[in-house]
Protein backbone atom coordinates (compact mmCIF):
# COMPACT_ATOMS: atom_id res chain seq x y z
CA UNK A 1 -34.76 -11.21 30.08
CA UNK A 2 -31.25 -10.53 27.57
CA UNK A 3 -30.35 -7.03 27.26
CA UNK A 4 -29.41 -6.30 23.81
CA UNK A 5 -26.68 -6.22 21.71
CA UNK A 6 -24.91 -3.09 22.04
CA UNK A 7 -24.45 -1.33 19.16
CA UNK A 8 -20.84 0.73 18.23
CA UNK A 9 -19.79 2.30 15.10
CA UNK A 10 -18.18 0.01 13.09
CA UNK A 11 -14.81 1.32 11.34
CA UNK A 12 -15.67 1.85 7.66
CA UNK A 13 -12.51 -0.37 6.38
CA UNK A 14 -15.37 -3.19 8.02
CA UNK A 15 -17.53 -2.59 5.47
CA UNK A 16 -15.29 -1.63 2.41
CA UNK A 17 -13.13 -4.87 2.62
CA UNK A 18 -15.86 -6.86 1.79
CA UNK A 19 -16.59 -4.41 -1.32
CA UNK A 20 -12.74 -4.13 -2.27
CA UNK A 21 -12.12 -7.87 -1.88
CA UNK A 22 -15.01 -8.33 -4.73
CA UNK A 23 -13.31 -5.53 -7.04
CA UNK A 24 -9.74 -7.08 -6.82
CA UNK A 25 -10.96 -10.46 -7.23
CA UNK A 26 -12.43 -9.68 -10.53
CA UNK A 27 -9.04 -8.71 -12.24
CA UNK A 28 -7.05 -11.90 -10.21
CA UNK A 29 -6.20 -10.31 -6.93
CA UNK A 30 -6.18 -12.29 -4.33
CA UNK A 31 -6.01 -9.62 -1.43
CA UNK A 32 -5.42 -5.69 -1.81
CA UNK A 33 -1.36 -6.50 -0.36
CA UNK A 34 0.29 -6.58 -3.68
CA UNK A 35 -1.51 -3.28 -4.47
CA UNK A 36 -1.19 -1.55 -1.16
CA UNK A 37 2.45 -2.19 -0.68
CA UNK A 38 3.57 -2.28 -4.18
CA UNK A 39 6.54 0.22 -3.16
CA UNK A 40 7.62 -2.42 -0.69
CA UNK A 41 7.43 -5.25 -2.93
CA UNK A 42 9.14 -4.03 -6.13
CA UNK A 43 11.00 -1.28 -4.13
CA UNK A 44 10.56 2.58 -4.84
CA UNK A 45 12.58 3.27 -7.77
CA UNK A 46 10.68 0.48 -9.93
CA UNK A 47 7.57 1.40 -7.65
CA UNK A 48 7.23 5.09 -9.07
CA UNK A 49 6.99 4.17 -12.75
CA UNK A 50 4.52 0.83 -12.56
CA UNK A 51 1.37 -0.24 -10.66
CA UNK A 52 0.03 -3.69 -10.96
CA UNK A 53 -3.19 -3.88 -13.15
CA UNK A 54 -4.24 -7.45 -13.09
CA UNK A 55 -2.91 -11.08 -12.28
CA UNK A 56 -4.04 -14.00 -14.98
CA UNK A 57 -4.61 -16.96 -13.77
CA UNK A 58 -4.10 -19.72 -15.99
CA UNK A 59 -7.09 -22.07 -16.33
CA UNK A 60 -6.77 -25.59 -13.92
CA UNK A 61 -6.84 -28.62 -15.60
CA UNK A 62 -9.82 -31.10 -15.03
CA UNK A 63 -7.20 -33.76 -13.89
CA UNK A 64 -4.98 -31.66 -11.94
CA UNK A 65 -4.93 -31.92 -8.76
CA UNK A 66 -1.86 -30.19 -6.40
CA UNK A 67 -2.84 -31.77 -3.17
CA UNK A 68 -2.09 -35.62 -4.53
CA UNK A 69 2.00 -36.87 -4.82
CA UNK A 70 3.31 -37.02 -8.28
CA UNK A 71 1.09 -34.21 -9.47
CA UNK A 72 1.92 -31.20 -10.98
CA UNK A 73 2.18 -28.08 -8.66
CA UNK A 74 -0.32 -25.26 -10.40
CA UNK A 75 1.18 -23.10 -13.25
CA UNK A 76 2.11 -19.60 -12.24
CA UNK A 77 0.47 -16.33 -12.95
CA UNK A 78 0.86 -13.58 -15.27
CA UNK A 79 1.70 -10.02 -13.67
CA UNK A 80 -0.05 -7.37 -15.77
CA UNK A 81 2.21 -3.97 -14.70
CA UNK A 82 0.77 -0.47 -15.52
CA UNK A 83 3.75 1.17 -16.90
CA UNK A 84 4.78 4.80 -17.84
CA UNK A 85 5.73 5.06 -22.00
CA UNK A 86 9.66 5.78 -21.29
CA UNK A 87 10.22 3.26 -18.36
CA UNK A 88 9.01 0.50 -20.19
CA UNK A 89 12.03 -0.78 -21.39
CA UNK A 90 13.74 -0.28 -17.97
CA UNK A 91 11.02 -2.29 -16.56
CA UNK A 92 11.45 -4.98 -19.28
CA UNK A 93 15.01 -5.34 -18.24
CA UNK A 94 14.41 -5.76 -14.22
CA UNK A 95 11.48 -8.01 -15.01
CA UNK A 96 13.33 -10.69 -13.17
CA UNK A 97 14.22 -9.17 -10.24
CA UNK A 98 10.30 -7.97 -10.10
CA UNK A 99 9.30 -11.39 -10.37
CA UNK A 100 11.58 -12.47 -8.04
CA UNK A 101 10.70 -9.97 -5.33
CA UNK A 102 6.92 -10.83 -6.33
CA UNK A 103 7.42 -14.08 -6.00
CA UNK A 104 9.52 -13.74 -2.53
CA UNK A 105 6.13 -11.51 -1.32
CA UNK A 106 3.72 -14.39 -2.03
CA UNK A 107 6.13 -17.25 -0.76
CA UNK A 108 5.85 -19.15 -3.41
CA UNK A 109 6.52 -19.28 -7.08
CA UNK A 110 2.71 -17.17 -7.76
CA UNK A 111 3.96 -15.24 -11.13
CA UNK A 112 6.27 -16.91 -14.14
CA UNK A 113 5.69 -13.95 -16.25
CA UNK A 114 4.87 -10.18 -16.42
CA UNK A 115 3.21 -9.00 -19.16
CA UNK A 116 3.75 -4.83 -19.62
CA UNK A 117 0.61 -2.07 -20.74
CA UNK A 118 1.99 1.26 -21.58
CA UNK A 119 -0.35 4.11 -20.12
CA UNK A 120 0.12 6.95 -17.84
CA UNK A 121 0.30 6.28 -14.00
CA UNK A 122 -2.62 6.96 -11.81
CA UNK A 123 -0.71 9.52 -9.11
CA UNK A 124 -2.25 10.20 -6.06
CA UNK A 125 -1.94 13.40 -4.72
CA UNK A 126 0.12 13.64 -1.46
CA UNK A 127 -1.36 15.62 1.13
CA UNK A 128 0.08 19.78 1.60
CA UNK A 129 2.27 19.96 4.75
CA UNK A 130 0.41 22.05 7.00
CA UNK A 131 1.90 25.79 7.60
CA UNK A 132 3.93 26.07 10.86
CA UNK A 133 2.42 27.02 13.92
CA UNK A 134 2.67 31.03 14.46
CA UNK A 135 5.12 32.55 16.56
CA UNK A 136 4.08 34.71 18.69
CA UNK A 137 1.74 32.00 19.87
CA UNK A 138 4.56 29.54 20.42
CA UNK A 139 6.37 32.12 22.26
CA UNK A 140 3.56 33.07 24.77
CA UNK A 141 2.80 29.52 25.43
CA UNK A 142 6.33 28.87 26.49
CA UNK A 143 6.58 31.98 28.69
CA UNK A 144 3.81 30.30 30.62
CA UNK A 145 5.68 26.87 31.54
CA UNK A 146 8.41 28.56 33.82
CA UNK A 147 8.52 25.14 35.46
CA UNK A 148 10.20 23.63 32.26
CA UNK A 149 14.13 24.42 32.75
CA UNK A 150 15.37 23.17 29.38
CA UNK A 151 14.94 25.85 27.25
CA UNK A 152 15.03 24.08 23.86
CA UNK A 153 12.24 21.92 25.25
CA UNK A 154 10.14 25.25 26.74
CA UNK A 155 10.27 25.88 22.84
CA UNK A 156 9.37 22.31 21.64
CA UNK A 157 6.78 22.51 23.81
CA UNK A 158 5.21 26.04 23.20
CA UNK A 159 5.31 25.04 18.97
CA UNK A 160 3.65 22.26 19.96
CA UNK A 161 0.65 23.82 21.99
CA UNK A 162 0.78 26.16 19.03
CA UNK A 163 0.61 23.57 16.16
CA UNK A 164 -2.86 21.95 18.49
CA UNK A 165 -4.12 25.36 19.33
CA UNK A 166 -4.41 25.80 15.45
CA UNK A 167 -6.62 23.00 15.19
């Protein structure tokens, strides 16, 4: 007799690659890494003022065929870039260094063009830092390590029981 299968809980990133993968495919996406680490790609001052919206793909040719000598390698891509009204023209003018960094992400020469949309940004919110832990509660937590000698580190460690007390 086979026991069966246990069962754990999946992590939900299981079951929303699958979903994701079909979303980004639609507008020429490949994988979610050009999205997710746009900031590393393009680097953070280009980063905060575009977001990539869609890659083109040209159409292949009936008779074109990579894998065979003497043929043509595919023709690149077109990077569509989301892109705030007054960095536009910025972005026009490092274009090549975004294709070239774009380009040096993929390994290859994936994009020959980027094609600009002015329209506002879609920010994401970053998270409040929470509030420090009290104290008086840090304070009576390190009174009651006497075993510690290092004072600064009696204090590191009574904020510390503090800041997971608060949870």
């Amino acid at each position: 007799m086979s026991k069966p299968a246990r069962s754990f809980p999946r992590p939900l990133s299981d079951f929303m690659a699958a979903t994701l993968t079909d979303a980004l495919k639609t507008q020429g996406f490949a994988s979610s890494e050009i999205i997710a680490r746009w900031a590393d790609i393009a680097g953070p001052e280009i980063a905060a003022h575009s977001e990539p919206m869609k890659i083109n793909w040209p159409r292949a040719q009936k008779n074109q065929n990579p894998g065979r000598l003497g043929e043509e390698p595919p023709k690149p891509a077109t990077l569509m870039l989301r892109v705030e009204g007054p960095a536009a023209l910025e972005i026009q003018h490092l274009s090549a260094v975004i294709l070239e960094r774009v380009n040096r992400f993929f390994g290859w020469q994936a994009i020959g063009r980027i094609a600009l949309r002015q329209a506002p940004l879609r920010r994401r919110e970053k998270p409040a830092p929470p509030p420090p832990p009290d104290p008086a509660i840090a304070a009576r937590i390190a009174e009651g390590l006497p075993e510690v000698v290092d004072e600064g580190l009696r204090q590191a460690l009574g904020r510390l029981g503090a800041a997971i007390k608060r949870k």
